[in-house]
PDB file of N, CA and C in Angstrom:
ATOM      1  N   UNK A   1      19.102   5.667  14.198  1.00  0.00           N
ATOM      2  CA  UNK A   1      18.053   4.966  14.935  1.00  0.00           C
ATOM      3  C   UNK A   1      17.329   5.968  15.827  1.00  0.00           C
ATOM      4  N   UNK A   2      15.796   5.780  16.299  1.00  0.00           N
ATOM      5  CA  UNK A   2      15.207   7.000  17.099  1.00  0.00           C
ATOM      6  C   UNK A   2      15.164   6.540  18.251  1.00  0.00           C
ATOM      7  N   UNK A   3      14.633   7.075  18.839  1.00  0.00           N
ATOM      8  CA  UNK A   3      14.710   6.759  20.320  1.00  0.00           C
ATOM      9  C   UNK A   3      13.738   5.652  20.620  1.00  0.00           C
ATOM     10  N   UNK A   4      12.740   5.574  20.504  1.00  0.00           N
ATOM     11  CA  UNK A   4      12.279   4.163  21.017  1.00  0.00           C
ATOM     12  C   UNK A   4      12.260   3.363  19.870  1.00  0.00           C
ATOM     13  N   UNK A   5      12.720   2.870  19.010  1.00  0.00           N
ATOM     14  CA  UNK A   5      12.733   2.024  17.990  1.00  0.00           C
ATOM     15  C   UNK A   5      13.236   0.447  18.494  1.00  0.00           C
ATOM     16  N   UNK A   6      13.931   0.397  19.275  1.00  0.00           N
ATOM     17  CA  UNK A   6      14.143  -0.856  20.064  1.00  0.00           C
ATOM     18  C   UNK A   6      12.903  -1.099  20.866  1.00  0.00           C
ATOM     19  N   UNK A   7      12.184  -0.227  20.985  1.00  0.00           N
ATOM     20  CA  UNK A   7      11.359  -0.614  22.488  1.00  0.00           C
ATOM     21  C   UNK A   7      10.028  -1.624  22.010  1.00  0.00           C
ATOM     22  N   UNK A   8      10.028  -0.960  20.402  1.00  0.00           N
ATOM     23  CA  UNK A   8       8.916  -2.014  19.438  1.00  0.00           C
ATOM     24  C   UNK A   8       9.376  -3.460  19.303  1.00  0.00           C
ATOM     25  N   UNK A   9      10.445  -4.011  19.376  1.00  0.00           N
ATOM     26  CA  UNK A   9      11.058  -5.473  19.793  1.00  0.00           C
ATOM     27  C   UNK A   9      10.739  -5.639  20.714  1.00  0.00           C
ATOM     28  N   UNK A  10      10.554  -5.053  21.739  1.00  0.00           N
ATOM     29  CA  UNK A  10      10.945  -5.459  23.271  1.00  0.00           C
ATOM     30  C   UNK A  10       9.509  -5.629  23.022  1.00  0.00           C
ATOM     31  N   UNK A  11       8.263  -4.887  23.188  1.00  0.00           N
ATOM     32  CA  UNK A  11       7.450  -4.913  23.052  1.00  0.00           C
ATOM     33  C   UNK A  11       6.600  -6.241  22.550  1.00  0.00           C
ATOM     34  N   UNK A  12       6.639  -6.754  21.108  1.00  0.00           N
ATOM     35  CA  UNK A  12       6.704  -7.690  20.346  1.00  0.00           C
ATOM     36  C   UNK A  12       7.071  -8.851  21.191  1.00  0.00           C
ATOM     37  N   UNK A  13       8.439  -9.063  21.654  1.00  0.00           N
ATOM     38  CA  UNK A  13       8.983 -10.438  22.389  1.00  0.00           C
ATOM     39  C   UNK A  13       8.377 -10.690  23.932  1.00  0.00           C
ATOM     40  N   UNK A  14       7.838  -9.930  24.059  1.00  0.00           N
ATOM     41  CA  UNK A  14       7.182  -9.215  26.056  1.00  0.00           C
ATOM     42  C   UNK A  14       5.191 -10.199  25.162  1.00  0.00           C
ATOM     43  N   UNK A  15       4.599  -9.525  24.507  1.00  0.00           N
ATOM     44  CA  UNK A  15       3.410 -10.430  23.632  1.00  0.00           C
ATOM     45  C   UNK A  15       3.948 -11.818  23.483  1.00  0.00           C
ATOM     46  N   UNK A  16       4.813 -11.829  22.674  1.00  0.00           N
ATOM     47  CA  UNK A  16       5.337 -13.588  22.477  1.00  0.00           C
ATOM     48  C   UNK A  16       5.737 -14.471  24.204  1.00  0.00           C
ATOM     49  N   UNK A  17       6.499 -13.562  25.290  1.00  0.00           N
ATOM     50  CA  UNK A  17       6.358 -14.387  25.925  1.00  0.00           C
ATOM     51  C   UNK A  17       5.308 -14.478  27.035  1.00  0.00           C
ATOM     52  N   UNK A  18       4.399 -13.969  27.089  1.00  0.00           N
ATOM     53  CA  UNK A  18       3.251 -13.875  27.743  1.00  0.00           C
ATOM     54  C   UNK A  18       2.132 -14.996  26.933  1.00  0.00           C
ATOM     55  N   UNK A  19       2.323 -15.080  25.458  1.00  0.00           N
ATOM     56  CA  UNK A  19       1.398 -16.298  25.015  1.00  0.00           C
ATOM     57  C   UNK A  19       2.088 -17.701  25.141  1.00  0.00           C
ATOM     58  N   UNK A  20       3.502 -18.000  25.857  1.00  0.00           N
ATOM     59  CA  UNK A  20       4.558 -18.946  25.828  1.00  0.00           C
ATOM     60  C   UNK A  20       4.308 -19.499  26.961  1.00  0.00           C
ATOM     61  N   UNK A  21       3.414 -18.312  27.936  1.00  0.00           N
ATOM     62  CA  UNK A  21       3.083 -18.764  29.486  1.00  0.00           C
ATOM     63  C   UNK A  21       1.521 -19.017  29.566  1.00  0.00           C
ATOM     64  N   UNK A  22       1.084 -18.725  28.397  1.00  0.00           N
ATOM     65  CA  UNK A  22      -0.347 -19.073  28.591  1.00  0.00           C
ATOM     66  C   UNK A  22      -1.474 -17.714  28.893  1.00  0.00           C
ATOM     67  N   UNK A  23      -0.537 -16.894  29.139  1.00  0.00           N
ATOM     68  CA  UNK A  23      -1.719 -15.010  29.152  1.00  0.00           C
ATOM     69  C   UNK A  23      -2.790 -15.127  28.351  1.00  0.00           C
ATOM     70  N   UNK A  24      -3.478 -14.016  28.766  1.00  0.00           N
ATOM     71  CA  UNK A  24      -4.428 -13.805  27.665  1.00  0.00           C
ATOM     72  C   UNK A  24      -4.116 -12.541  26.669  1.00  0.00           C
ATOM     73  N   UNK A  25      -3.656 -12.742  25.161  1.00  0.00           N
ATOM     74  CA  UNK A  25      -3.084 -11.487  24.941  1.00  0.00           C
ATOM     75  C   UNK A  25      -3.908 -11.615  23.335  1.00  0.00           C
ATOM     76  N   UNK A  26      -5.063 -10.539  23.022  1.00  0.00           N
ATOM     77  CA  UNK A  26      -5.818 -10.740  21.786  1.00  0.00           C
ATOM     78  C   UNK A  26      -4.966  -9.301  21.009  1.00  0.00           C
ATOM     79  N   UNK A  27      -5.395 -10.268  19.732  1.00  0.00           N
ATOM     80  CA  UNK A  27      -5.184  -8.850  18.798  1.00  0.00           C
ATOM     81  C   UNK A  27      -6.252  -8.870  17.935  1.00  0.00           C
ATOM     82  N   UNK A  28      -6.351  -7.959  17.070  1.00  0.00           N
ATOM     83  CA  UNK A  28      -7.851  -7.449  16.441  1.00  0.00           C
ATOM     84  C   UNK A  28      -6.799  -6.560  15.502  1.00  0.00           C
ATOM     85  N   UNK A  29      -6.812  -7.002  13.831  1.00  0.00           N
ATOM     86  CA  UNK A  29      -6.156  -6.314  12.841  1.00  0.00           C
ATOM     87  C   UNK A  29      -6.997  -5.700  11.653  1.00  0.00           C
ATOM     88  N   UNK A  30      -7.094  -4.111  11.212  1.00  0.00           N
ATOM     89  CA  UNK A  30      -8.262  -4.070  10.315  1.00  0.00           C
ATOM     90  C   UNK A  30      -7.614  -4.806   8.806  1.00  0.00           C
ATOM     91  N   UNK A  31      -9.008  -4.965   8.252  1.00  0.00           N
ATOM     92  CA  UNK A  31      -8.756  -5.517   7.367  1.00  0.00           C
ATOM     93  C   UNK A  31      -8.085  -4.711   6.074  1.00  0.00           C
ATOM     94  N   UNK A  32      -6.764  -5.455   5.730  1.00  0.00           N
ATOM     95  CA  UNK A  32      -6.312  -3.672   4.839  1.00  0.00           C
ATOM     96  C   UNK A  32      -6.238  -4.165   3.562  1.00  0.00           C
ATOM     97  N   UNK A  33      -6.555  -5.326   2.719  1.00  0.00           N
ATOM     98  CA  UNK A  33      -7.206  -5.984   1.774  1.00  0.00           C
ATOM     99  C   UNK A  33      -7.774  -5.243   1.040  1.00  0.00           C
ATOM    100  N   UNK A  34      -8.843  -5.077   1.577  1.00  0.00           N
ATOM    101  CA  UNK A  34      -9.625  -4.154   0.749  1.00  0.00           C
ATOM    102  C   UNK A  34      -9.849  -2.531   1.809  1.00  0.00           C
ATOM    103  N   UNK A  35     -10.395  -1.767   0.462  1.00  0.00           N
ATOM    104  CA  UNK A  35     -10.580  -0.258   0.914  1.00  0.00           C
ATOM    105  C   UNK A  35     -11.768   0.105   1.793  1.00  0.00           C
ATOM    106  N   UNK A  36     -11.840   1.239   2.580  1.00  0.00           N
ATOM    107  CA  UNK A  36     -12.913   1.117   3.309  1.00  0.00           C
ATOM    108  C   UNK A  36     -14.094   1.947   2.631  1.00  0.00           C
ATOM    109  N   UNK A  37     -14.182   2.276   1.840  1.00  0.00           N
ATOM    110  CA  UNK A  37     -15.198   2.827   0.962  1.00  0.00           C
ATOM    111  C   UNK A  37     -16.055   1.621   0.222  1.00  0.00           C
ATOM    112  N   UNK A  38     -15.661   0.056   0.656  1.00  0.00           N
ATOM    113  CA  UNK A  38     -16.404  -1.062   0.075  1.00  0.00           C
ATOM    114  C   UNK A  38     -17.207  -1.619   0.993  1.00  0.00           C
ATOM    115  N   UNK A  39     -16.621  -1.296   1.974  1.00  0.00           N
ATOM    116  CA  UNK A  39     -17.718  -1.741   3.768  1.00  0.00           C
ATOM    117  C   UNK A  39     -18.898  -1.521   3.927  1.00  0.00           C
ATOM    118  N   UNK A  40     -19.734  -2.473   3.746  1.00  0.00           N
ATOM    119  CA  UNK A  40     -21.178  -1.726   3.555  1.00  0.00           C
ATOM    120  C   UNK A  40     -21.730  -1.787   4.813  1.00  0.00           C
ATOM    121  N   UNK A  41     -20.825  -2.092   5.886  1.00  0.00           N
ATOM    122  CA  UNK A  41     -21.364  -0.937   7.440  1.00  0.00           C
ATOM    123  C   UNK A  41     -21.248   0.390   7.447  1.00  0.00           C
ATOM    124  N   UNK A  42     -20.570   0.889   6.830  1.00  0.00           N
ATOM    125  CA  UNK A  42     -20.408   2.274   6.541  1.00  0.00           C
ATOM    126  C   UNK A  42     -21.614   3.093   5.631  1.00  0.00           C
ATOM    127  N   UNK A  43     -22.461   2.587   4.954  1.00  0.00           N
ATOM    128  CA  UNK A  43     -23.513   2.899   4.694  1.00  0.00           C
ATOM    129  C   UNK A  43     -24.887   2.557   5.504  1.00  0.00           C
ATOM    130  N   UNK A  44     -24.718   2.420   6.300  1.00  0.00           N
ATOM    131  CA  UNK A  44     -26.045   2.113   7.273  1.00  0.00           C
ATOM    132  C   UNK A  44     -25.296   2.612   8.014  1.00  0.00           C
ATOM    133  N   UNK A  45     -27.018   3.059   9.120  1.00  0.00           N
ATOM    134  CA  UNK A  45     -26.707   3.603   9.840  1.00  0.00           C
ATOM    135  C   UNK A  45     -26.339   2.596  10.957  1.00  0.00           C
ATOM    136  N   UNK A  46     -25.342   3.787  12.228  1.00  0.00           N
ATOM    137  CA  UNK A  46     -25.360   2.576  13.418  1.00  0.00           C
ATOM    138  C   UNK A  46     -25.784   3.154  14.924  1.00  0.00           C
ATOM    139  N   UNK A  47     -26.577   2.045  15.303  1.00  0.00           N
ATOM    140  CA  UNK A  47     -26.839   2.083  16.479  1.00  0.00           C
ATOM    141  C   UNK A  47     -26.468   1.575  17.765  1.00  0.00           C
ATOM    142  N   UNK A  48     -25.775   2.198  18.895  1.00  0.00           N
ATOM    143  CA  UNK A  48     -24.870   1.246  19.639  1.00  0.00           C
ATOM    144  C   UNK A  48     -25.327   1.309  20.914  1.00  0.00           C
ATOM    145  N   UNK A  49     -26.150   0.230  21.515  1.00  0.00           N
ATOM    146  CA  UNK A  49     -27.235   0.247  22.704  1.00  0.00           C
ATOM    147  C   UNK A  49     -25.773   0.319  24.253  1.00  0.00           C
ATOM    148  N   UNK A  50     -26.615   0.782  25.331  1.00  0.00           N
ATOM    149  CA  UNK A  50     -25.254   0.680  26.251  1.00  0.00           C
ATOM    150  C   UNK A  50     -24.641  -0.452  26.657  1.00  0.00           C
ATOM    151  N   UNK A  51     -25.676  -1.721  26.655  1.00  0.00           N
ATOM    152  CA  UNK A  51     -24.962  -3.406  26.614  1.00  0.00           C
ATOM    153  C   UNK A  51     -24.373  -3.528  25.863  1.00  0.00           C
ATOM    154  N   UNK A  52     -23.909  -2.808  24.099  1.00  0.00           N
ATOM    155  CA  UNK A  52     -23.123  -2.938  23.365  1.00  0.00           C
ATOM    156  C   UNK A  52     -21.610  -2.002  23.561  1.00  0.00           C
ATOM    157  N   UNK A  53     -22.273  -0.759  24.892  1.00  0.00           N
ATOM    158  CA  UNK A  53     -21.002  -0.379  24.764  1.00  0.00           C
ATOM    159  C   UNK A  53     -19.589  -0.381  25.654  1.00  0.00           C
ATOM    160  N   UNK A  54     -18.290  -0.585  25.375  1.00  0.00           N
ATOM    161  CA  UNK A  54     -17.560  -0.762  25.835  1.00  0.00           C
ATOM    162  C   UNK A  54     -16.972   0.191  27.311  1.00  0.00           C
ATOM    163  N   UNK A  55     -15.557   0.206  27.742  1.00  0.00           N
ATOM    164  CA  UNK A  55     -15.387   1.304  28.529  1.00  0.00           C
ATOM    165  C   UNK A  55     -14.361   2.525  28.251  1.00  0.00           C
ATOM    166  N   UNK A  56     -14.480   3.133  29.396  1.00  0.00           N
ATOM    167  CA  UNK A  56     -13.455   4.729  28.775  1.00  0.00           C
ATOM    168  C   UNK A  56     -12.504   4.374  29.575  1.00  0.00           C
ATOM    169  N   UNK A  57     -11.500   4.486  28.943  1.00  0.00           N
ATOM    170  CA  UNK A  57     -10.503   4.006  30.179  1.00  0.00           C
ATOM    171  C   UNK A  57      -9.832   5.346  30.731  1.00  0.00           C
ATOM    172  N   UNK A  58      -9.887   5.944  31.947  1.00  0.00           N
ATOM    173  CA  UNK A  58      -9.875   7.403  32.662  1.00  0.00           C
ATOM    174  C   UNK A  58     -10.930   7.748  32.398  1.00  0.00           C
ATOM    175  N   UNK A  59     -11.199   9.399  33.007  1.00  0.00           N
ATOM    176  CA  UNK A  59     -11.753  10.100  32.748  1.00  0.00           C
ATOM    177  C   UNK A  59     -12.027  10.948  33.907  1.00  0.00           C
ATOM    178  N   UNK A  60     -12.930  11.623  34.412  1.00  0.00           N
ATOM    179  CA  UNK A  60     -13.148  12.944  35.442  1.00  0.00           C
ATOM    180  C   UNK A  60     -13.150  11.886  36.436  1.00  0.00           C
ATOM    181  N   UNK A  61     -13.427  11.171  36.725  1.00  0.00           N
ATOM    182  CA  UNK A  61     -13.814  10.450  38.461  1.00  0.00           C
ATOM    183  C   UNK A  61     -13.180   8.977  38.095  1.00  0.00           C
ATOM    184  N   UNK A  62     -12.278   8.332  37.546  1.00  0.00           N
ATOM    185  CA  UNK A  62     -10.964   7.436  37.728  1.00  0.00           C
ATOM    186  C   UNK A  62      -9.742   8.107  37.417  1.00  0.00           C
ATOM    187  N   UNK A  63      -8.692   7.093  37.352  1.00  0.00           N
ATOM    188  CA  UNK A  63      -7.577   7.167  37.119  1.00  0.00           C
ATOM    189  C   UNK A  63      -7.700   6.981  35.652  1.00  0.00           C
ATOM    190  N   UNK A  64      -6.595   7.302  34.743  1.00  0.00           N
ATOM    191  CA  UNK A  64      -6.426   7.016  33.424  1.00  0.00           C
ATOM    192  C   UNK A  64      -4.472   6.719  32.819  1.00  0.00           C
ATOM    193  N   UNK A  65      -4.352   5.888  31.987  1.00  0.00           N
ATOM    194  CA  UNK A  65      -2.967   6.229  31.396  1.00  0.00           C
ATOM    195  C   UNK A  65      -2.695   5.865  30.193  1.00  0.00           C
ATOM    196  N   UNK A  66      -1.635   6.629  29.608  1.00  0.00           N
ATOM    197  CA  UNK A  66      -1.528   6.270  28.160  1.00  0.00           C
ATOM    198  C   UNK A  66       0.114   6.249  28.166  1.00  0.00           C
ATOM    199  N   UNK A  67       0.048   5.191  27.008  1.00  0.00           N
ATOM    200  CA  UNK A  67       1.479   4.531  26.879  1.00  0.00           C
ATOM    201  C   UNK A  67       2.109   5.100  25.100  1.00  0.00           C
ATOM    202  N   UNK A  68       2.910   5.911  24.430  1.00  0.00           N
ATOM    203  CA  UNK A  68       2.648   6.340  23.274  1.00  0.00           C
ATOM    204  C   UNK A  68       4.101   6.077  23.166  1.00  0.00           C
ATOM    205  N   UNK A  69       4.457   5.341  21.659  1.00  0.00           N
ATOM    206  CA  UNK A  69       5.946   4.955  21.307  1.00  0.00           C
ATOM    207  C   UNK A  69       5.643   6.138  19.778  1.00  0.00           C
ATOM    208  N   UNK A  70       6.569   6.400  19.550  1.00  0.00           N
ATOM    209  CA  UNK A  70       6.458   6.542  17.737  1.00  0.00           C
ATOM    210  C   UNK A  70       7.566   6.628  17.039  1.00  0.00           C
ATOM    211  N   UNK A  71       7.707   6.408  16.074  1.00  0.00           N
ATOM    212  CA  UNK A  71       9.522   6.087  14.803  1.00  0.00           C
ATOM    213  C   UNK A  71       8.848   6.989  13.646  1.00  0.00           C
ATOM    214  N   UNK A  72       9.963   7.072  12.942  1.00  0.00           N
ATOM    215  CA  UNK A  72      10.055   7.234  11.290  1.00  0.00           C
ATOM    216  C   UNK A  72      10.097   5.641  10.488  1.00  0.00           C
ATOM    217  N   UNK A  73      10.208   4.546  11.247  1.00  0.00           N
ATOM    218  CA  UNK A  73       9.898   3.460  10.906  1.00  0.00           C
ATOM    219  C   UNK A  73       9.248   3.199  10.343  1.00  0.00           C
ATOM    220  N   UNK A  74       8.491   3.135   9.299  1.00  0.00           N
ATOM    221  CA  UNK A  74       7.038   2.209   9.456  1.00  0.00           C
ATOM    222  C   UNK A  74       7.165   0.931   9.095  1.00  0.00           C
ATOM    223  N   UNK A  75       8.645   0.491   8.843  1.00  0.00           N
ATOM    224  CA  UNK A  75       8.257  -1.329   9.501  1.00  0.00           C
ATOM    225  C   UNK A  75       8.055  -1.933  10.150  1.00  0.00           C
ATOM    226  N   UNK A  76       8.505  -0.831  11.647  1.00  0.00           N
ATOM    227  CA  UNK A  76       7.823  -1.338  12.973  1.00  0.00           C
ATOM    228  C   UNK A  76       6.749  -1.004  13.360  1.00  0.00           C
ATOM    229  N   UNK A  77       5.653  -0.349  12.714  1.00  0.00           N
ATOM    230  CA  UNK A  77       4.330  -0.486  13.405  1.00  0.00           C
ATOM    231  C   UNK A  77       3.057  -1.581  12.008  1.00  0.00           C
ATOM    232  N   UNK A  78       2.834  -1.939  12.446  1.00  0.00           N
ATOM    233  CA  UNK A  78       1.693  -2.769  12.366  1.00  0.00           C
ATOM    234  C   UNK A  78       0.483  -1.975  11.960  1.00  0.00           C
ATOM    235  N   UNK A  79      -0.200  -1.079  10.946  1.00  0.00           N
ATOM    236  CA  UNK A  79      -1.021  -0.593  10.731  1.00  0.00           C
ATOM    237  C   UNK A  79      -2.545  -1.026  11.055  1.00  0.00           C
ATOM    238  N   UNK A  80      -3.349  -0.493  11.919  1.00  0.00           N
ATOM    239  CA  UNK A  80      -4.615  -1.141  11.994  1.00  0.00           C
ATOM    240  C   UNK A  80      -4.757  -2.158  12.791  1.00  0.00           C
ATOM    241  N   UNK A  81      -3.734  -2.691  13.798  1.00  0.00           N
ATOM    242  CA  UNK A  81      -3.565  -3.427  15.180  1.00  0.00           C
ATOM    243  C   UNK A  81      -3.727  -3.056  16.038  1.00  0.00           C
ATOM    244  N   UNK A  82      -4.778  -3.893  16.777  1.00  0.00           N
ATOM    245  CA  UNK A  82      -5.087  -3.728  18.318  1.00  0.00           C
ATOM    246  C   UNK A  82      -4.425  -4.919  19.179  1.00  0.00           C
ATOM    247  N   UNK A  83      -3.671  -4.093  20.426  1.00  0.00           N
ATOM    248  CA  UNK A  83      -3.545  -5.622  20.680  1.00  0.00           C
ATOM    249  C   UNK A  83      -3.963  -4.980  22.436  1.00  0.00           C
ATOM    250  N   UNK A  84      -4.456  -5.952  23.098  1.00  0.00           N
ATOM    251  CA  UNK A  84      -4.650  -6.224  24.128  1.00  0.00           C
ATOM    252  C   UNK A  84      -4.502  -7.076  25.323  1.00  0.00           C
ATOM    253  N   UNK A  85      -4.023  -6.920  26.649  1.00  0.00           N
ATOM    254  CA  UNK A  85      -2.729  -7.678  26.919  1.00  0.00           C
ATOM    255  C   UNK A  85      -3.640  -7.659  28.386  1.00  0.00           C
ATOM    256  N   UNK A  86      -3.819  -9.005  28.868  1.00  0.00           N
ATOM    257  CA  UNK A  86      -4.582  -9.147  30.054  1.00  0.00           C
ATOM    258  C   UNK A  86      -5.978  -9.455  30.452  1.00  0.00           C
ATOM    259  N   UNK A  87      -6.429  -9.991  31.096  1.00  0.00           N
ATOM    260  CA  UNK A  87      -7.620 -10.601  31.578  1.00  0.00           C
ATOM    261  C   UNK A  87      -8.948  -9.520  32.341  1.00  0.00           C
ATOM    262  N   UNK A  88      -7.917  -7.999  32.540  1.00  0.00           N
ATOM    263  CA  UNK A  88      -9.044  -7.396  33.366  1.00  0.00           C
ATOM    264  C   UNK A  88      -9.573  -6.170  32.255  1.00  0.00           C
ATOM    265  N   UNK A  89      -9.906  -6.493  31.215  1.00  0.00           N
ATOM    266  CA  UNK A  89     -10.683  -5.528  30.002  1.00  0.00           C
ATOM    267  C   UNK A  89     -11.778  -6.769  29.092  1.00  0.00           C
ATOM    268  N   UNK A  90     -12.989  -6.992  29.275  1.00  0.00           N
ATOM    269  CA  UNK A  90     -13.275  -7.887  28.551  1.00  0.00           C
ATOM    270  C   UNK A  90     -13.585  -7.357  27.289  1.00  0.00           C
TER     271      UNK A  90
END
């Protein structure tokens, strides 16, 4: 077993009980169905105005942090999942 390979449960059941209490916890999964060479956003071009764009989270003048697990698993990761956990990132 590796070293954080439990922590992807904990993780998982910590999401489940935060939607048990009512949180706000989204996920966003790519679509792995099909290949991405069929996406025909990927052939146009894109334009992303600054009302479209999101935020940096850190950088030179805030705070920033990153949280990084990784295994030889790959039944425990979820390929192409976002998940997002809380009310203060819209």
């Amino acid at each position: 077993m590796a070293l954080f390979d439990p922590y992807f449960a904990l993780i998982r059941d910590y999401e489940d009980d935060l939607r048990i209490k009512g949180r706000n916890v989204r996920v966003w999964s790519a679509d792995q169905s099909r290949p991405a060479e069929d996406d025909e956003t990927l052939t146009k071009p894109t334009l992303i105005l600054k009302e479209d764009a999101a935020v940096e989270l850190g950088g030179p003048a805030s705070a920033g942090t990153t949280f990084l697990l990784w295994t030889d698993d790959v039944s425990l990761v979820s390929d192409g999942r976002i998940t997002l956990i809380g009310p203060d990132i819209t």
